[in-house]
C-alpha atoms as a PDB file:
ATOM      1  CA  UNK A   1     148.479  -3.861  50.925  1.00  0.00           C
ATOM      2  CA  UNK A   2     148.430  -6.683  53.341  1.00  0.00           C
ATOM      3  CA  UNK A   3     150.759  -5.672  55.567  1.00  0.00           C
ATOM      4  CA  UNK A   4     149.570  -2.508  55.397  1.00  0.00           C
ATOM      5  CA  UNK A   5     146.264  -3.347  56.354  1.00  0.00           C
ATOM      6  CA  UNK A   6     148.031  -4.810  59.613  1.00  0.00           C
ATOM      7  CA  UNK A   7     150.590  -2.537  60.682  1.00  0.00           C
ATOM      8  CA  UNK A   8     149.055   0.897  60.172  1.00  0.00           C
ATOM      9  CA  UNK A   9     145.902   0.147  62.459  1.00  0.00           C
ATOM     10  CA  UNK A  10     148.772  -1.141  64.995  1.00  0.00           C
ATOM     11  CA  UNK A  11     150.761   2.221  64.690  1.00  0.00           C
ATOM     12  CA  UNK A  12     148.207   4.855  65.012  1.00  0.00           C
ATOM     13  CA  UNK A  13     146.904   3.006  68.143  1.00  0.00           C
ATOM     14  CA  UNK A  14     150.617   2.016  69.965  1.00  0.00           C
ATOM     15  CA  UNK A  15     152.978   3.948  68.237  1.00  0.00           C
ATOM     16  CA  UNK A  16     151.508   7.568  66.639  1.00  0.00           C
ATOM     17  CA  UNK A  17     150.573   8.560  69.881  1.00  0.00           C
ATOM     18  CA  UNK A  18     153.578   8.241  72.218  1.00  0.00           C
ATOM     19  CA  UNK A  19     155.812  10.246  69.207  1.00  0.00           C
ATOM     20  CA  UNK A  20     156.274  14.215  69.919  1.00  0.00           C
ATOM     21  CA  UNK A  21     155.291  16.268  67.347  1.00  0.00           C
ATOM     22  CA  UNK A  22     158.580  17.545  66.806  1.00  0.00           C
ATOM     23  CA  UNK A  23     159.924  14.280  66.272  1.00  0.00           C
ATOM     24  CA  UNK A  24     157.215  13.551  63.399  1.00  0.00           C
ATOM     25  CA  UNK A  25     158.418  16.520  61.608  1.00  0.00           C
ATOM     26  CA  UNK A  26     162.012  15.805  62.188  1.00  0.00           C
ATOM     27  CA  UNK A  27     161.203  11.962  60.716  1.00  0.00           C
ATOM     28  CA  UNK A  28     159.336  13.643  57.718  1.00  0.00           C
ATOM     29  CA  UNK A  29     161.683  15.625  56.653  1.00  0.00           C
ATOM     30  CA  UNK A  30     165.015  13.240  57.459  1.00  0.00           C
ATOM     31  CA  UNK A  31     163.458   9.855  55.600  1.00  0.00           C
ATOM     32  CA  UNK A  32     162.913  12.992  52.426  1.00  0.00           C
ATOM     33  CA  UNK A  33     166.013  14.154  52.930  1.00  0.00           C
ATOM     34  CA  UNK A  34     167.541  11.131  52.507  1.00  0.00           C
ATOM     35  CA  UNK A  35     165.887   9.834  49.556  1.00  0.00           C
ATOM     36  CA  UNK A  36     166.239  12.949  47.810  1.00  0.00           C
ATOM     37  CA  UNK A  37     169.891  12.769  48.616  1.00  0.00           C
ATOM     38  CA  UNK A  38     169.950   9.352  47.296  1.00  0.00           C
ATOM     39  CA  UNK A  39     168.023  10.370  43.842  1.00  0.00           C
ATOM     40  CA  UNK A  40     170.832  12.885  43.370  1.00  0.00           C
ATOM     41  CA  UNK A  41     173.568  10.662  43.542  1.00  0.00           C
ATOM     42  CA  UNK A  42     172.582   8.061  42.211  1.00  0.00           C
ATOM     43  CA  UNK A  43     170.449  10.108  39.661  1.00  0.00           C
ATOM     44  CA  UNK A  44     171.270   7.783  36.223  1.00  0.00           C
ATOM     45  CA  UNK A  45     171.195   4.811  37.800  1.00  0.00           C
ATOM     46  CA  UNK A  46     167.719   5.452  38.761  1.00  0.00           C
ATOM     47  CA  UNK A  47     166.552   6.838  35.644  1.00  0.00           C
ATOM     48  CA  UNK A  48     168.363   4.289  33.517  1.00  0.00           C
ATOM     49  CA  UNK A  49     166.601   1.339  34.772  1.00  0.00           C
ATOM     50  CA  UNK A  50     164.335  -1.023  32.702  1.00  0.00           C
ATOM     51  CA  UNK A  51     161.785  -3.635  33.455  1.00  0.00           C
ATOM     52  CA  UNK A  52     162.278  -5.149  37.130  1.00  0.00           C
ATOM     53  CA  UNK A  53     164.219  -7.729  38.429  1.00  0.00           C
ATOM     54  CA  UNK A  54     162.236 -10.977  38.023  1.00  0.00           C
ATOM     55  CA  UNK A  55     162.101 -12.928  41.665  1.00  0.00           C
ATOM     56  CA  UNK A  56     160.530 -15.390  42.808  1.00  0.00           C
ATOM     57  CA  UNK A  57     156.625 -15.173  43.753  1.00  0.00           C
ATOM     58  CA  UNK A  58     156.943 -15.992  47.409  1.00  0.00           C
ATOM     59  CA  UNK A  59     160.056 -14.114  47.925  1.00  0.00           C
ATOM     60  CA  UNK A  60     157.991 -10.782  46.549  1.00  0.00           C
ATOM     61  CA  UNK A  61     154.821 -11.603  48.980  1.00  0.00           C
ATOM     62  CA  UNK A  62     157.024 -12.030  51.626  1.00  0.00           C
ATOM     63  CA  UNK A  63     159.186  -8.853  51.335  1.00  0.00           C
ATOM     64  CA  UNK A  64     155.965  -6.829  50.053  1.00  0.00           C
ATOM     65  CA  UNK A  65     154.335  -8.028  53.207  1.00  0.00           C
ATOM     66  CA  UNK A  66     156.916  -7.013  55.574  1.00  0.00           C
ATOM     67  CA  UNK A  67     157.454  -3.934  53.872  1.00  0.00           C
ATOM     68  CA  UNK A  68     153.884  -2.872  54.167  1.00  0.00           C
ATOM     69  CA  UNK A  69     153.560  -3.890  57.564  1.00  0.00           C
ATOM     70  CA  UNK A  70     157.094  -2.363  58.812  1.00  0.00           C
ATOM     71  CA  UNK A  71     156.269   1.321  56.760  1.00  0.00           C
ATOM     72  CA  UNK A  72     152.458   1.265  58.121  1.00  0.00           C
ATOM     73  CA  UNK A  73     153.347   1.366  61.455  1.00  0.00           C
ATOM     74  CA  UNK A  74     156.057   3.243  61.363  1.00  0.00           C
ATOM     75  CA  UNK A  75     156.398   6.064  58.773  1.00  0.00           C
ATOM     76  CA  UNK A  76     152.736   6.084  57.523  1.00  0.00           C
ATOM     77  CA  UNK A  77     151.145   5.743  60.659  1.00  0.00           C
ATOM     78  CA  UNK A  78     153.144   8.566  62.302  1.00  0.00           C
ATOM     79  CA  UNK A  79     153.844  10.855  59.958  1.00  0.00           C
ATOM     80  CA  UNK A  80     150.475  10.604  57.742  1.00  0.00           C
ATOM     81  CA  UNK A  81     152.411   9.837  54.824  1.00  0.00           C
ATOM     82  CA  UNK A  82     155.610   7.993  53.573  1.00  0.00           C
ATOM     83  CA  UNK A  83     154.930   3.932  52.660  1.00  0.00           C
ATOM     84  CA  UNK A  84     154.877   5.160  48.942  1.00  0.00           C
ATOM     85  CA  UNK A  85     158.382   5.799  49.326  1.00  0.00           C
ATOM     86  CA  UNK A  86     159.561   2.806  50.826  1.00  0.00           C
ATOM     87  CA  UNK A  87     157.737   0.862  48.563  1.00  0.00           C
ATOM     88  CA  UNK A  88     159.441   2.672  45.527  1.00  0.00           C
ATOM     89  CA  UNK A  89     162.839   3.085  46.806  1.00  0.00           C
ATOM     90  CA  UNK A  90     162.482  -1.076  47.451  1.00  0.00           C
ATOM     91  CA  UNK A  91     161.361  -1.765  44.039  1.00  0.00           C
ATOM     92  CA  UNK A  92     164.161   0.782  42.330  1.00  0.00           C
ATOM     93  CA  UNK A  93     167.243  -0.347  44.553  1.00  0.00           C
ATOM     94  CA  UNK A  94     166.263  -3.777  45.272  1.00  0.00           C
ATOM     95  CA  UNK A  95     164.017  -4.874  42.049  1.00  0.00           C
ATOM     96  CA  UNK A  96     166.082  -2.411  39.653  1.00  0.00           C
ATOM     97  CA  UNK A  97     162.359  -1.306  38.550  1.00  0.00           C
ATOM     98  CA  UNK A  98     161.964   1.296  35.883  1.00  0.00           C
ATOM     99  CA  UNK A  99     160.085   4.310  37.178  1.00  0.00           C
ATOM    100  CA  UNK A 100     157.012   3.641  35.110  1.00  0.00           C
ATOM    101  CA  UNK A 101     157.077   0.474  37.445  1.00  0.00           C
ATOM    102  CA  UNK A 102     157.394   1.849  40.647  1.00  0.00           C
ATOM    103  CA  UNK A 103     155.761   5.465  40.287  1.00  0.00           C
ATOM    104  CA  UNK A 104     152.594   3.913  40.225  1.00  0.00           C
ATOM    105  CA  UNK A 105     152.696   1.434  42.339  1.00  0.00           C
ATOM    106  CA  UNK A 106     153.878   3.412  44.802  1.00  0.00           C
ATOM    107  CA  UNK A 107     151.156   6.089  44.164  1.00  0.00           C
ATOM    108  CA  UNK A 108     148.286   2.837  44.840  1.00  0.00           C
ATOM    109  CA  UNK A 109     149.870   1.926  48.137  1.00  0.00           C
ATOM    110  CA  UNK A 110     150.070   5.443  49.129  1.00  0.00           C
ATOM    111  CA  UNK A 111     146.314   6.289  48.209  1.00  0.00           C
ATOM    112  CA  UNK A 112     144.967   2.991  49.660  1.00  0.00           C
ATOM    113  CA  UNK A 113     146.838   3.591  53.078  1.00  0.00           C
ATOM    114  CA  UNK A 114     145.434   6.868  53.183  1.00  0.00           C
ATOM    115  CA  UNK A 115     141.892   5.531  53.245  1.00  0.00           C
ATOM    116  CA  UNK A 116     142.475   3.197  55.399  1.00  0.00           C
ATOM    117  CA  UNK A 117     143.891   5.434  57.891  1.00  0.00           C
ATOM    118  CA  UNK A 118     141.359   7.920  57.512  1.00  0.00           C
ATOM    119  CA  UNK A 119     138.600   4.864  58.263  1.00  0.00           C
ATOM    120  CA  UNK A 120     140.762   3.887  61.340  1.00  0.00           C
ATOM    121  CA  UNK A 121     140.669   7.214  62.965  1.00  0.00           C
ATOM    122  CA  UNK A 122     137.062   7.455  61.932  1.00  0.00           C
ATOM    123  CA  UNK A 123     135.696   3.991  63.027  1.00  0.00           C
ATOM    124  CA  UNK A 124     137.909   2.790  66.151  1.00  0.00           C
ATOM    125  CA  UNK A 125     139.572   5.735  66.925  1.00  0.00           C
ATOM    126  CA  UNK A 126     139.888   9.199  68.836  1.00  0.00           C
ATOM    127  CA  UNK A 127     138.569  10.867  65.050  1.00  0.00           C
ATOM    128  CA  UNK A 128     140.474  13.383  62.971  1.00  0.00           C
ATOM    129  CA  UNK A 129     142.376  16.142  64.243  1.00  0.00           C
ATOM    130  CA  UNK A 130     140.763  19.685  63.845  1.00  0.00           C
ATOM    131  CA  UNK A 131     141.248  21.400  60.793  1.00  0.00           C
ATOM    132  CA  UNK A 132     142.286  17.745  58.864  1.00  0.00           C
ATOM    133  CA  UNK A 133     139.137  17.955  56.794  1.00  0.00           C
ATOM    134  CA  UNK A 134     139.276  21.191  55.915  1.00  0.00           C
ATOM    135  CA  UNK A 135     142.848  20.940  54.463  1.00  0.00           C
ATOM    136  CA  UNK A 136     142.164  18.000  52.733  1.00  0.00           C
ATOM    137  CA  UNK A 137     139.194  20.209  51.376  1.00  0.00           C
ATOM    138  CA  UNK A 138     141.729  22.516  50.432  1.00  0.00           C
ATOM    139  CA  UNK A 139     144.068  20.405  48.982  1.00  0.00           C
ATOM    140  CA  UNK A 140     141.757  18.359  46.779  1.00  0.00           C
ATOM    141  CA  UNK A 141     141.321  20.611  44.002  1.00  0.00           C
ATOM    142  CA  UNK A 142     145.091  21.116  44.021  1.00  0.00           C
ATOM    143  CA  UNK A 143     145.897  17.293  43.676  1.00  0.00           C
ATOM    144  CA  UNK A 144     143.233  16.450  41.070  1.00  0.00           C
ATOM    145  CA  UNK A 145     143.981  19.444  38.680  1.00  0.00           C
ATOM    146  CA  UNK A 146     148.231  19.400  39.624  1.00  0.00           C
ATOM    147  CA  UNK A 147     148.400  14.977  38.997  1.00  0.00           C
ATOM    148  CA  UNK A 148     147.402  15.051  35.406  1.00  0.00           C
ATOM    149  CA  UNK A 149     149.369  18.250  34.754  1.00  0.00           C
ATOM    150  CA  UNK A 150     152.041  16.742  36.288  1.00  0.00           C
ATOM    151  CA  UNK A 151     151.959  13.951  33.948  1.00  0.00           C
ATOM    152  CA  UNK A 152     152.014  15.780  31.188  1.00  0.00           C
ATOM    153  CA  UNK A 153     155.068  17.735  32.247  1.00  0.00           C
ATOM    154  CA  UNK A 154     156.844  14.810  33.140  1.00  0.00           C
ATOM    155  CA  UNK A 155     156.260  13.405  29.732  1.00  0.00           C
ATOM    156  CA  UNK A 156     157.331  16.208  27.939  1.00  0.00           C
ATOM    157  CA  UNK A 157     160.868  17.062  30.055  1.00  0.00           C
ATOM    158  CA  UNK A 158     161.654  13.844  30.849  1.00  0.00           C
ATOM    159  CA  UNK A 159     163.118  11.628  33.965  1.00  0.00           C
ATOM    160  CA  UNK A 160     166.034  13.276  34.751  1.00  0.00           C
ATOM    161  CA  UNK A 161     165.552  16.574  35.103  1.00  0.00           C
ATOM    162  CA  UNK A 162     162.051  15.179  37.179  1.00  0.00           C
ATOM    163  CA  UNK A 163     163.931  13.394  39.351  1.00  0.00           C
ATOM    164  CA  UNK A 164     166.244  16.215  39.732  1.00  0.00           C
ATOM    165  CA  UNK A 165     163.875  18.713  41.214  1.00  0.00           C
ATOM    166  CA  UNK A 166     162.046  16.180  43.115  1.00  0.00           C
ATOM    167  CA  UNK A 167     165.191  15.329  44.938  1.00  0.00           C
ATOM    168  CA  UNK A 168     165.948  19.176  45.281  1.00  0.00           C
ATOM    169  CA  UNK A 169     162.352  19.912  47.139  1.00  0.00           C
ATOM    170  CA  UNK A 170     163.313  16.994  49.483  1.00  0.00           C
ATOM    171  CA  UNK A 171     166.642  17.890  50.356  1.00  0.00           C
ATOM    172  CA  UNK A 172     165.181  21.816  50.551  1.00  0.00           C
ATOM    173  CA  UNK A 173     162.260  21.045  52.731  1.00  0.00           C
ATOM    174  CA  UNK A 174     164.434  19.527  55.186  1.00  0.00           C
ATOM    175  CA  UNK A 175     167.114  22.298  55.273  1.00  0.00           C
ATOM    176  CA  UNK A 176     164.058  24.353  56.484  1.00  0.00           C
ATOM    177  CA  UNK A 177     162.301  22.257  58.673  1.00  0.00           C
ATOM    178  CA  UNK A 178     166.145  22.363  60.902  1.00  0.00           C
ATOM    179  CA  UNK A 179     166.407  26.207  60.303  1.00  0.00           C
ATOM    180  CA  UNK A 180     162.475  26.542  61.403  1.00  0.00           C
ATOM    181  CA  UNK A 181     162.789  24.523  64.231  1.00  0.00           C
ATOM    182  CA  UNK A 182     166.831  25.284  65.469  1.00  0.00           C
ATOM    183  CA  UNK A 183     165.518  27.392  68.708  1.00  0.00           C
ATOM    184  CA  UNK A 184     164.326  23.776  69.491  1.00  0.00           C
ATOM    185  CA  UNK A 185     166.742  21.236  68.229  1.00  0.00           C
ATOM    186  CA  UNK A 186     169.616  23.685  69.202  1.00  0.00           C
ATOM    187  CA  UNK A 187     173.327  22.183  67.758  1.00  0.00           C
ATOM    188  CA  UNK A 188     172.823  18.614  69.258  1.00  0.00           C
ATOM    189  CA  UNK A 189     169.602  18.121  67.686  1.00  0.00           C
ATOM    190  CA  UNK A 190     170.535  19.641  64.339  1.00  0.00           C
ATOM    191  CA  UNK A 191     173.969  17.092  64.215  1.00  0.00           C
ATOM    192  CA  UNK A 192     171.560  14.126  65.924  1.00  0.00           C
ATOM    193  CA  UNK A 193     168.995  15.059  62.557  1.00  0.00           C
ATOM    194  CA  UNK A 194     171.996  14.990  59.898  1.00  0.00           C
ATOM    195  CA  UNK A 195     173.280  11.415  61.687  1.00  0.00           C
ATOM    196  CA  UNK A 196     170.065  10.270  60.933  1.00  0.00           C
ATOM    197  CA  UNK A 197     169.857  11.528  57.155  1.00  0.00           C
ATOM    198  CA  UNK A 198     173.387   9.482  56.604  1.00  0.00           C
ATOM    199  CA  UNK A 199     171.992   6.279  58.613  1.00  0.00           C
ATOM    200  CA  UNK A 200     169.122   6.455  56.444  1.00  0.00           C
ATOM    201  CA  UNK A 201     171.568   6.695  53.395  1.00  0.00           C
ATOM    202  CA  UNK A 202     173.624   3.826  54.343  1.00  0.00           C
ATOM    203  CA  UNK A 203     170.548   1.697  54.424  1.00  0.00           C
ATOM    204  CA  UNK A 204     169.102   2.894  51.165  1.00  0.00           C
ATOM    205  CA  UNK A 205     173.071   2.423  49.628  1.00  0.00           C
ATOM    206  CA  UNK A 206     172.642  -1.278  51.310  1.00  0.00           C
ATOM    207  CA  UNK A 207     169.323  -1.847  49.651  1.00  0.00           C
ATOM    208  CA  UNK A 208     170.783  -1.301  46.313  1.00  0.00           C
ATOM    209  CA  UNK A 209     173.905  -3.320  46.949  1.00  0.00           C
ATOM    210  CA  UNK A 210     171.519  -6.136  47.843  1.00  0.00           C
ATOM    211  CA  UNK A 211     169.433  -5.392  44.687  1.00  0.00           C
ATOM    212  CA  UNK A 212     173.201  -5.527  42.706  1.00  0.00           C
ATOM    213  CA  UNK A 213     173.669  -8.714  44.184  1.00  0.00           C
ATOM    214  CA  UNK A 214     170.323 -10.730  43.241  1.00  0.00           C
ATOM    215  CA  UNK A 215     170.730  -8.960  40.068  1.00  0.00           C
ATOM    216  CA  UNK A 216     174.203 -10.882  39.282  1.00  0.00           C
ATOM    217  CA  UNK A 217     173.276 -13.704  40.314  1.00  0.00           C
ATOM    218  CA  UNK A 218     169.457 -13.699  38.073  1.00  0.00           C
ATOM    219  CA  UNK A 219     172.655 -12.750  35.457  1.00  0.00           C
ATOM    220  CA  UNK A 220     174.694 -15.723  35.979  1.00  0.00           C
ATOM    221  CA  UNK A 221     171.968 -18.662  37.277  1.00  0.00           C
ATOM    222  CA  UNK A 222     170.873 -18.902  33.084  1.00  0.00           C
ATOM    223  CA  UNK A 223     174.316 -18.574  31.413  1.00  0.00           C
ATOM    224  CA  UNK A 224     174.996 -21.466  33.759  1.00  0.00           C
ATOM    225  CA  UNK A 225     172.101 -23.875  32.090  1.00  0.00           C
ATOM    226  CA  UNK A 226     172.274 -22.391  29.128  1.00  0.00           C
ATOM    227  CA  UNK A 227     175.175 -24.627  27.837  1.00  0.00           C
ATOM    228  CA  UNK A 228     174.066 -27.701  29.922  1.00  0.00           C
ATOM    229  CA  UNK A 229     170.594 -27.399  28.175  1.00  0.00           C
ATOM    230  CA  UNK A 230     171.303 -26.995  24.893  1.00  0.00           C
ATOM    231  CA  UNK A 231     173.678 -30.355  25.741  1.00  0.00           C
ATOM    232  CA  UNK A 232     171.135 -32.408  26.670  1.00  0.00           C
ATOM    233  CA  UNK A 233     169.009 -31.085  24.141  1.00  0.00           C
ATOM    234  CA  UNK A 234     171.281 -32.225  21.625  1.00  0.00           C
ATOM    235  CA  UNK A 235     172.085 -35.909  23.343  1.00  0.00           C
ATOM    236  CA  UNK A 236     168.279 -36.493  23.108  1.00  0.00           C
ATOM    237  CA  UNK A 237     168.266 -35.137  19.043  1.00  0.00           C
ATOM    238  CA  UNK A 238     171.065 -37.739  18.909  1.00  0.00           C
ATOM    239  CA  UNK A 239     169.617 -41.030  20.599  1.00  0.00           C
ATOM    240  CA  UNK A 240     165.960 -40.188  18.747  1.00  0.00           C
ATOM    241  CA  UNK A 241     167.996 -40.403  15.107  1.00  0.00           C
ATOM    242  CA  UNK A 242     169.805 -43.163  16.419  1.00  0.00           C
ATOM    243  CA  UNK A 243     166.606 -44.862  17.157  1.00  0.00           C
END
């Protein structure tokens, strides 16, 4: 939230407004695409994870913080939307956090970023674009009857097959936005747009490596001590009956 608070006043003022509107589509839909790609292949991995990865506190303020203020400037801050994701795909590749975990926390980054762009706009900048409010207006209903609902589906079906439509909307939405806007992007744009969905994939797939990595070695560090503990443990039982 931090970093947030940073970085997406510093996009929508530097960055937001030198980015064609084509190219905020196109960076919606590959970032989805990518992560949708990445739920399906890695679809029991995901869903198979439990608790988090325990780190140290700094280390999580630190990568939080640049997270926040990297994804506010960037994704949020041009295309509306998007630091949920980052923030969940960083706490389910790196952290290995189970989706009751990251869901949420991702949903409380994503609202609070919202407001605060919204007050941005508002208070220091140029205002909303026209028709904003009014589908917000629209949308609002929508959101606050479809959440719970969606809860209770969830609940009832499950993760996987969640996960599994989820990552077919993303992958779908993006197969559109190239066949909407191919008069436009024309076949060096299109192949430019899928080089981007596979860069984006070899940087999630390099996330979760990372994650596999810290996760071995949070493995290993106490299996380590263990036995040097519970030596010393014993030495002092020893010299106190001794004494």
């Amino acid at each position: 939230m931090l970093g947030a608070l940073v970085g997406t006043p510093l996009g929508i003022f530097f960055i937001a407004p030198y980015i064609p509107e084509l190219w905020i589509k196109l960076t919606f839909a590959v970032v989805w695409a990518s992560f949708g790609l990445l739920h399906l292949y890695r679809l029991n991995e995901i869903a198979g994870h439990s608790g988090m990865t325990e780190f140290d506190e700094n280390w999580d303020f630190r990568l939080g913080l640049w997270l926040g203020l990297l994804a506010g400037a960037t994704v949020a801050a041009v295309t509306g939307v998007g630091i949920d994701m980052v923030l969940y795909t960083a706490l389910v590749l790196l952290c290995r956090a189970d989706l009751k975990i990251a869901i949420p926390s991702s949903v409380v980054i994503m609202a609070y970023t919202s407001v605060l762009g919204v007050l941005v706009k508002t208070t220091v900048g140029d205002g909303l674009q026209p028709g904003t409010f009014e589908n917000w207006l629209a949308a609002a209903p929508v959101v606050a009857i479809g959440a719970p609902l969606g809860v209770f589906i969830v609940d009832r079906i499950g993760r996987k097959p969640t996960l599994l439509v989820v990552a077919t909307l993303c992958v779908g939405q993006f197969v559109w936005t190239l066949f909407n806007e191919q008069k436009t992007l024309g076949i060096t744009g299109t192949l430019i747009s899928l080089l981007a969905v596979a860069v984006c994939l070899w940087g999630f797939e390099g996330l979760r490596r990372w994650g596999a990595r810290l996760v071995g070695e949070q493995i290993e560090q106490p299996e380590e001590k263990k036995p040097e503990n519970s030596t010393n443990t014993a030495k002092k039982l020893a010299e106190e009956r001794s004494r």
